[in-house]
PDB file of N, CA and C in Angstrom:
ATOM      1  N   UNK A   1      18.338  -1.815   5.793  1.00  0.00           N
ATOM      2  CA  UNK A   1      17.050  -2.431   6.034  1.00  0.00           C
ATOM      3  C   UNK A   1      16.487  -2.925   4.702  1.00  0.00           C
ATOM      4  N   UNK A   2      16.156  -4.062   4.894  1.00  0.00           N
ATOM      5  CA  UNK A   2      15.786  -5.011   3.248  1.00  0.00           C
ATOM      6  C   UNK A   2      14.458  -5.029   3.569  1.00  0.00           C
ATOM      7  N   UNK A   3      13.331  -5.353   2.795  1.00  0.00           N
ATOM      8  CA  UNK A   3      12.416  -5.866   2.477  1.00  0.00           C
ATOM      9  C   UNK A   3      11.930  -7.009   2.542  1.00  0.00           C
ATOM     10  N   UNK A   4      12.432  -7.750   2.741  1.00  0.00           N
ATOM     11  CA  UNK A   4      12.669  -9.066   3.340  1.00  0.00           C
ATOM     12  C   UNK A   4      11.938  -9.421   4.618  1.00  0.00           C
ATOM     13  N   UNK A   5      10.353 -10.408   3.988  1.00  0.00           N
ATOM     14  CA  UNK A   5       9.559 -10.717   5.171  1.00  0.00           C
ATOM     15  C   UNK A   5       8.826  -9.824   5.913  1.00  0.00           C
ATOM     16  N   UNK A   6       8.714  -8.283   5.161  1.00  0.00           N
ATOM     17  CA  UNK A   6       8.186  -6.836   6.207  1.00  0.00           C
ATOM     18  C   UNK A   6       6.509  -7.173   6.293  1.00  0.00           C
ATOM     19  N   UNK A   7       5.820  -6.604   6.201  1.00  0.00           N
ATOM     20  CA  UNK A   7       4.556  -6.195   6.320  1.00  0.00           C
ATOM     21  C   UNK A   7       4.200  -4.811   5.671  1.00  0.00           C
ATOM     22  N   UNK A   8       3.520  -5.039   4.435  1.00  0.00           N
ATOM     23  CA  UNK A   8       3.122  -3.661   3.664  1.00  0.00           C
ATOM     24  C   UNK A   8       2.065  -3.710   3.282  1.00  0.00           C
ATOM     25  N   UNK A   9       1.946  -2.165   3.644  1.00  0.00           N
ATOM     26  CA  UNK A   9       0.477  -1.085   3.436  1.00  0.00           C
ATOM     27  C   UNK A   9       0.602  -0.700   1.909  1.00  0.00           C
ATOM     28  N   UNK A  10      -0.624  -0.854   0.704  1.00  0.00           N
ATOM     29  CA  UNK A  10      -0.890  -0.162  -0.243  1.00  0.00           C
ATOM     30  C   UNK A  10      -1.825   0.652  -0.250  1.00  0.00           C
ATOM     31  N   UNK A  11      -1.333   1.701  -0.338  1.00  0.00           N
ATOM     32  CA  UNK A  11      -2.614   2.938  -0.478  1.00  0.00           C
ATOM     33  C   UNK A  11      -2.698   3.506  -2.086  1.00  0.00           C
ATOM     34  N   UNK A  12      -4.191   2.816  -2.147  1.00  0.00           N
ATOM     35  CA  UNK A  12      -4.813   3.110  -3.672  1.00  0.00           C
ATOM     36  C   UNK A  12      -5.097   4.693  -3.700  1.00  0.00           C
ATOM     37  N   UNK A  13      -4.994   5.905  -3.570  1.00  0.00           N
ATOM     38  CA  UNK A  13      -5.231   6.891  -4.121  1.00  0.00           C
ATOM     39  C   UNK A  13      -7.061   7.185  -4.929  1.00  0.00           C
ATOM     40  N   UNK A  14      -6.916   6.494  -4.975  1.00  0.00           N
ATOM     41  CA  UNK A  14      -8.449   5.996  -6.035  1.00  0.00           C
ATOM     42  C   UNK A  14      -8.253   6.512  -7.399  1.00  0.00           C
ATOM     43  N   UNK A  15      -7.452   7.207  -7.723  1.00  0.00           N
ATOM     44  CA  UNK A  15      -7.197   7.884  -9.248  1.00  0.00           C
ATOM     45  C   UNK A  15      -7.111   6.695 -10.288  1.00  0.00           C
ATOM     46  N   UNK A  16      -7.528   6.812 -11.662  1.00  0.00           N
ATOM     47  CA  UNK A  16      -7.579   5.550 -12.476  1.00  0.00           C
ATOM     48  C   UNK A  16      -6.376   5.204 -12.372  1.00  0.00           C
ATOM     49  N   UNK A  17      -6.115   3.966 -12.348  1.00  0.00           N
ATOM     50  CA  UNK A  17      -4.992   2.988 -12.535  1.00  0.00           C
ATOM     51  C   UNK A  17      -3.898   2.676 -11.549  1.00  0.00           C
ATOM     52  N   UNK A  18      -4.414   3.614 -10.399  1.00  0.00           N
ATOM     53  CA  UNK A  18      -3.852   3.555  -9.436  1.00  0.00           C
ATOM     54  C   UNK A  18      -3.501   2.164  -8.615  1.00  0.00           C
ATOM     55  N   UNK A  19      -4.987   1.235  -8.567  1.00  0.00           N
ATOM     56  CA  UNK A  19      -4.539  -0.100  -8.179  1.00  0.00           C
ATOM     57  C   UNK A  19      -4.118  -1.295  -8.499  1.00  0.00           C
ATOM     58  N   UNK A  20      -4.507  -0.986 -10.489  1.00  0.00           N
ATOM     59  CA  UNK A  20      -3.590  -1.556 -11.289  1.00  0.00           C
ATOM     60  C   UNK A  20      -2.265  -1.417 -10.984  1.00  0.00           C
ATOM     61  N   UNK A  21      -1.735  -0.501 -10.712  1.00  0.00           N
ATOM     62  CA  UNK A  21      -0.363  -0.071 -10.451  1.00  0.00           C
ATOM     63  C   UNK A  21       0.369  -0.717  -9.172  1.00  0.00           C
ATOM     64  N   UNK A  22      -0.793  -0.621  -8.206  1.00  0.00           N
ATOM     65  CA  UNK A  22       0.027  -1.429  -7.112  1.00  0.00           C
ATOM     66  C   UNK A  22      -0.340  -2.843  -6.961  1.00  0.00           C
ATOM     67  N   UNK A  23      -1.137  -3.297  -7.956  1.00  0.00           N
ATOM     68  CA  UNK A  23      -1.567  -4.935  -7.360  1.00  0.00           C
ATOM     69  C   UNK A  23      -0.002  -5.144  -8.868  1.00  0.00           C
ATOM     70  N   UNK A  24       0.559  -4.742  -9.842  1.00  0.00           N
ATOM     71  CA  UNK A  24       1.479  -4.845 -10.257  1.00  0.00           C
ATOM     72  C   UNK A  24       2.897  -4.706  -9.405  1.00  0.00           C
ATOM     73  N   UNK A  25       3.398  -3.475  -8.616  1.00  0.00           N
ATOM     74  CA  UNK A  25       4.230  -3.309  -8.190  1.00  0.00           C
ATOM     75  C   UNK A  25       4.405  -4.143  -6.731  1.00  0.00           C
ATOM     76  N   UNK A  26       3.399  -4.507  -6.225  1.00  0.00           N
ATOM     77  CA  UNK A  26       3.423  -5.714  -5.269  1.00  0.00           C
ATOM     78  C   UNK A  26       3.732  -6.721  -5.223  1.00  0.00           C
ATOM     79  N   UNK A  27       3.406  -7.144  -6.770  1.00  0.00           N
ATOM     80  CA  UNK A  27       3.883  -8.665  -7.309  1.00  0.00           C
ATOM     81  C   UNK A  27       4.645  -8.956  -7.260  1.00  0.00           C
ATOM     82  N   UNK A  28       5.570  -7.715  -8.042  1.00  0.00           N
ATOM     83  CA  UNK A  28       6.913  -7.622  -8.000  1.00  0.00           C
ATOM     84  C   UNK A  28       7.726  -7.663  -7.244  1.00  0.00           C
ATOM     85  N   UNK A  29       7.476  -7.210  -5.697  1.00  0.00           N
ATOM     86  CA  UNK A  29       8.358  -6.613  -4.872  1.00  0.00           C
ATOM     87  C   UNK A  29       7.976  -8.102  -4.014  1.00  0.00           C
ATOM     88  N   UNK A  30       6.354  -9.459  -3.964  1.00  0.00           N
ATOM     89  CA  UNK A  30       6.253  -9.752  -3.323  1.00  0.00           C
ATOM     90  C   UNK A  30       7.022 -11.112  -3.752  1.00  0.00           C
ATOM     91  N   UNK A  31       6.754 -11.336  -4.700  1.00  0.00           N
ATOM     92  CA  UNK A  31       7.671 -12.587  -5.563  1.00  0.00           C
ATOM     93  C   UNK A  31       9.696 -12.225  -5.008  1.00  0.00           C
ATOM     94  N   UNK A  32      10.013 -10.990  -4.887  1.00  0.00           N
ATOM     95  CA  UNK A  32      11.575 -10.648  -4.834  1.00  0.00           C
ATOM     96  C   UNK A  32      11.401 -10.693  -3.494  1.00  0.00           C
ATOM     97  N   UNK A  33      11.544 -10.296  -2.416  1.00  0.00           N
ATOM     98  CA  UNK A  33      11.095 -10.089  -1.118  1.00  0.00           C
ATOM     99  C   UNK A  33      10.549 -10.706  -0.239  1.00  0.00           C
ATOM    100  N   UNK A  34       9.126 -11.629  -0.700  1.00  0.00           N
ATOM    101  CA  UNK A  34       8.436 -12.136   0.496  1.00  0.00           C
ATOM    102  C   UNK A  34       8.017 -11.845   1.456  1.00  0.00           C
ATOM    103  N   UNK A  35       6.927 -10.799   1.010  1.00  0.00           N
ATOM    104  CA  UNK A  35       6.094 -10.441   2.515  1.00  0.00           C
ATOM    105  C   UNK A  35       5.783 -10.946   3.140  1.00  0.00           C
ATOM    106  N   UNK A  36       5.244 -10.883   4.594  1.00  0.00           N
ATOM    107  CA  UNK A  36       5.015 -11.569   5.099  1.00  0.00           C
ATOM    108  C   UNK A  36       3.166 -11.313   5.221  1.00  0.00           C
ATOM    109  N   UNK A  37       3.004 -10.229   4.778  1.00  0.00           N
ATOM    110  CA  UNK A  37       1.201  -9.729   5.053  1.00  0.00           C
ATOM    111  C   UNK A  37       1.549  -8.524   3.756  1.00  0.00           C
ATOM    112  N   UNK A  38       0.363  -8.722   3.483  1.00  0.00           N
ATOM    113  CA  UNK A  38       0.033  -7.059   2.299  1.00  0.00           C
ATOM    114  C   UNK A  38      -1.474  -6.701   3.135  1.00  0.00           C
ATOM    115  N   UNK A  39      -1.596  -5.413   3.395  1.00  0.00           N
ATOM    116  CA  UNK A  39      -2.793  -4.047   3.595  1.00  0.00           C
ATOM    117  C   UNK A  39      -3.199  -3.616   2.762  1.00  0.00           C
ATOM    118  N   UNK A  40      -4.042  -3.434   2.014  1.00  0.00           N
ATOM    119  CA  UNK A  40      -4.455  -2.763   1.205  1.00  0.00           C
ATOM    120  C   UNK A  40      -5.362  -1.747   1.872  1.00  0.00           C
ATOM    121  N   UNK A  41      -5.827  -0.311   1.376  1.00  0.00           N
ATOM    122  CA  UNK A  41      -6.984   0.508   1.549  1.00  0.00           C
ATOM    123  C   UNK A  41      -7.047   1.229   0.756  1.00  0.00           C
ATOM    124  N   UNK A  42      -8.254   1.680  -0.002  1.00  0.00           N
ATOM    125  CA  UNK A  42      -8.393   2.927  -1.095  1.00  0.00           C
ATOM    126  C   UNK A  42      -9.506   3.807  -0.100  1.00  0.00           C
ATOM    127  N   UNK A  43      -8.535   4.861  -0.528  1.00  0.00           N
ATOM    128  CA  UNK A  43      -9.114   6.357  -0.706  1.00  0.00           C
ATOM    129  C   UNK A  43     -10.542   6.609  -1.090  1.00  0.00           C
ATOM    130  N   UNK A  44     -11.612   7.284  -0.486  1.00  0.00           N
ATOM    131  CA  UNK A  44     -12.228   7.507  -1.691  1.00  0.00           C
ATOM    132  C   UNK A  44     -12.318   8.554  -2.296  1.00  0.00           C
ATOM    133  N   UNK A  45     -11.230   9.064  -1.946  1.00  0.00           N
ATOM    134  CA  UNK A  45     -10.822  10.084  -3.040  1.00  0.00           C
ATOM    135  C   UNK A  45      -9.639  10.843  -2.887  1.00  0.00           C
ATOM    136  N   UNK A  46      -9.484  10.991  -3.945  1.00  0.00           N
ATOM    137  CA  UNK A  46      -7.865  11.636  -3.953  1.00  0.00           C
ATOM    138  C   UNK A  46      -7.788  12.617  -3.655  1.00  0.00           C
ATOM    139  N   UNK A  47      -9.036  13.907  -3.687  1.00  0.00           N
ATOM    140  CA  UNK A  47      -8.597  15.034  -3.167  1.00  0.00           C
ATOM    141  C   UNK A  47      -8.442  15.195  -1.050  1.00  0.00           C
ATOM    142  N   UNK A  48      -8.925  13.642  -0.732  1.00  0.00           N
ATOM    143  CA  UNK A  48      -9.089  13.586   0.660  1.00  0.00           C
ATOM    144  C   UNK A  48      -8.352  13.374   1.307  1.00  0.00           C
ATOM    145  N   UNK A  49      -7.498  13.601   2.634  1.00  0.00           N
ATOM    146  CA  UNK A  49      -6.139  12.600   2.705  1.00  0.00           C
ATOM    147  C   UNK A  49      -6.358  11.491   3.767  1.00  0.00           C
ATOM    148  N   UNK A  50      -6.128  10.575   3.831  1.00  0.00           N
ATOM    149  CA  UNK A  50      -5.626   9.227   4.901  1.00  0.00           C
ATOM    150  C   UNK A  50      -6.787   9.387   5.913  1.00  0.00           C
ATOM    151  N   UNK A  51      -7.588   8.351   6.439  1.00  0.00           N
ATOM    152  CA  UNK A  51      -8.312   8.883   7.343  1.00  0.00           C
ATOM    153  C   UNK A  51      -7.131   8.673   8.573  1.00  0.00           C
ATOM    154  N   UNK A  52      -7.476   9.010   9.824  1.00  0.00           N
ATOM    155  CA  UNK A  52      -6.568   9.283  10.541  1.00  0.00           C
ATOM    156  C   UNK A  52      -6.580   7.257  11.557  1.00  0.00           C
ATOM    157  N   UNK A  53      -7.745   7.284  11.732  1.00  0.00           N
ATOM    158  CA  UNK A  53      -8.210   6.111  11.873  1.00  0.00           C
ATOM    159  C   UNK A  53      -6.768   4.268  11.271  1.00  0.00           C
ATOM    160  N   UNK A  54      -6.941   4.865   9.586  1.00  0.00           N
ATOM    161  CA  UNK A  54      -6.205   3.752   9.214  1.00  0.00           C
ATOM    162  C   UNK A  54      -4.744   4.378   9.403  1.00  0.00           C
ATOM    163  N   UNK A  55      -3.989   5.447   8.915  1.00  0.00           N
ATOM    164  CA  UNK A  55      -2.818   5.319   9.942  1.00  0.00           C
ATOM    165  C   UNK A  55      -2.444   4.899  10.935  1.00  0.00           C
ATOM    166  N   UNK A  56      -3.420   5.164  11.967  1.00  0.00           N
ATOM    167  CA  UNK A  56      -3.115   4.406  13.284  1.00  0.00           C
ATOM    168  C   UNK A  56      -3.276   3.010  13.492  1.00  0.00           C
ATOM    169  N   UNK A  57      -3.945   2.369  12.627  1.00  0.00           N
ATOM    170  CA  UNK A  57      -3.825   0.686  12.084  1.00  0.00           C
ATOM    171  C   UNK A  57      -2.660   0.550  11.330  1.00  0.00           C
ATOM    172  N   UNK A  58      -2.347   1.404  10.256  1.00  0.00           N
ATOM    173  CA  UNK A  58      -1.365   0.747   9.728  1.00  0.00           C
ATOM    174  C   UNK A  58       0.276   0.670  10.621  1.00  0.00           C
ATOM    175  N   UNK A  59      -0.143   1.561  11.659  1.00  0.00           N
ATOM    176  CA  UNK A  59       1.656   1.914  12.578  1.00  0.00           C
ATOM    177  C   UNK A  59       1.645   0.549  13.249  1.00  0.00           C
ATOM    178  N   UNK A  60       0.354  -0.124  13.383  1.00  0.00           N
ATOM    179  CA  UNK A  60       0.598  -1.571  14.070  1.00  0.00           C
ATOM    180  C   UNK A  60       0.656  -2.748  12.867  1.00  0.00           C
ATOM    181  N   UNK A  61       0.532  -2.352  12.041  1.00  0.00           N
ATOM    182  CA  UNK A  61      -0.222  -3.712  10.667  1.00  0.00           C
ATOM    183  C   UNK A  61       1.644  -3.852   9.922  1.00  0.00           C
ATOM    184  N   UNK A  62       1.695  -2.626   9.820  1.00  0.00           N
ATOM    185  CA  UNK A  62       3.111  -2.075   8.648  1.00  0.00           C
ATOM    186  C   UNK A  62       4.119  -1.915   9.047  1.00  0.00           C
ATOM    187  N   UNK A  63       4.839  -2.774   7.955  1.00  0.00           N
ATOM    188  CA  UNK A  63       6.752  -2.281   8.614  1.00  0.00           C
ATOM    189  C   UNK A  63       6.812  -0.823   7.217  1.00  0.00           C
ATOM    190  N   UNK A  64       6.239  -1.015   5.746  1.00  0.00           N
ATOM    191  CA  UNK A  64       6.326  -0.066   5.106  1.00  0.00           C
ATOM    192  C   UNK A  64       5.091   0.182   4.508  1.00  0.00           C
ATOM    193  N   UNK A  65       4.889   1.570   3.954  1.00  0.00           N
ATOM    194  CA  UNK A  65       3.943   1.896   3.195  1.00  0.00           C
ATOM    195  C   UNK A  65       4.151   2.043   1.717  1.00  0.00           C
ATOM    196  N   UNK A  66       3.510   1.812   0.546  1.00  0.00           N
ATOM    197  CA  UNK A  66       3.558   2.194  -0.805  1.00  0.00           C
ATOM    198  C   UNK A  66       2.480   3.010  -1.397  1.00  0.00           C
ATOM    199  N   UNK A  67       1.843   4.173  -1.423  1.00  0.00           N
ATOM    200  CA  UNK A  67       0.927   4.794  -2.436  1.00  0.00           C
ATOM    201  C   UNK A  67       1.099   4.850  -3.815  1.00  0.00           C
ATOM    202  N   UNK A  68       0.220   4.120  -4.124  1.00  0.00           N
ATOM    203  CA  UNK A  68       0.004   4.816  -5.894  1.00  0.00           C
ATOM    204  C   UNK A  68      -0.877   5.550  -5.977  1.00  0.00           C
ATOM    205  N   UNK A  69      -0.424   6.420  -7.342  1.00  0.00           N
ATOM    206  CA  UNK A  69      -0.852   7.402  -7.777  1.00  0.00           C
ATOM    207  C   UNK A  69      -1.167   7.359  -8.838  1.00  0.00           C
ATOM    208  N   UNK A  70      -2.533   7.332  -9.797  1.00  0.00           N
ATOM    209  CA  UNK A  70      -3.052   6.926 -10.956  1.00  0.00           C
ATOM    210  C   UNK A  70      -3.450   8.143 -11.739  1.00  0.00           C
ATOM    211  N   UNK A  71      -3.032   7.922 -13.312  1.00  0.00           N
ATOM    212  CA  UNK A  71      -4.057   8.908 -13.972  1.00  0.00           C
ATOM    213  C   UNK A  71      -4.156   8.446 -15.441  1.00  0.00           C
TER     214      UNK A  71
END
């Protein structure tokens, strides 16, 4: 299974540099790959996890997910 044309979820973590990290690693993967849609959502906070809410959006939005993790 390639990457190729998917649909991906970034989950910002909210920790510093966290979305630096993925508006970088997106670029990357979106320039090689070609998504077809990017998701974004941040956390508002890292000690919190996922509301349950956007999982269940992202199982319809997303072929994959990526979290970063900032510090």
């Amino acid at each position: 299974m390639g990457l190729q044309g998917k649909r991906v979820g970034l989950l910002d973590n909210s920790k510093h540099n966290a979305g630096r990290f993925l508006e970088m690693v997106a670029g990357i993967l979106d320039a090689q790959y070609g998504f077809t849609n990017i998701v974004w959502h941040r956390k508002p906070s890292a000690s919190k996890p996922v509301a349950p809410e956007v999982i269940e959006e992202w199982k319809k939005l997303c072929d994959v997910a990526i979290v970063g993790v900032g510090d």
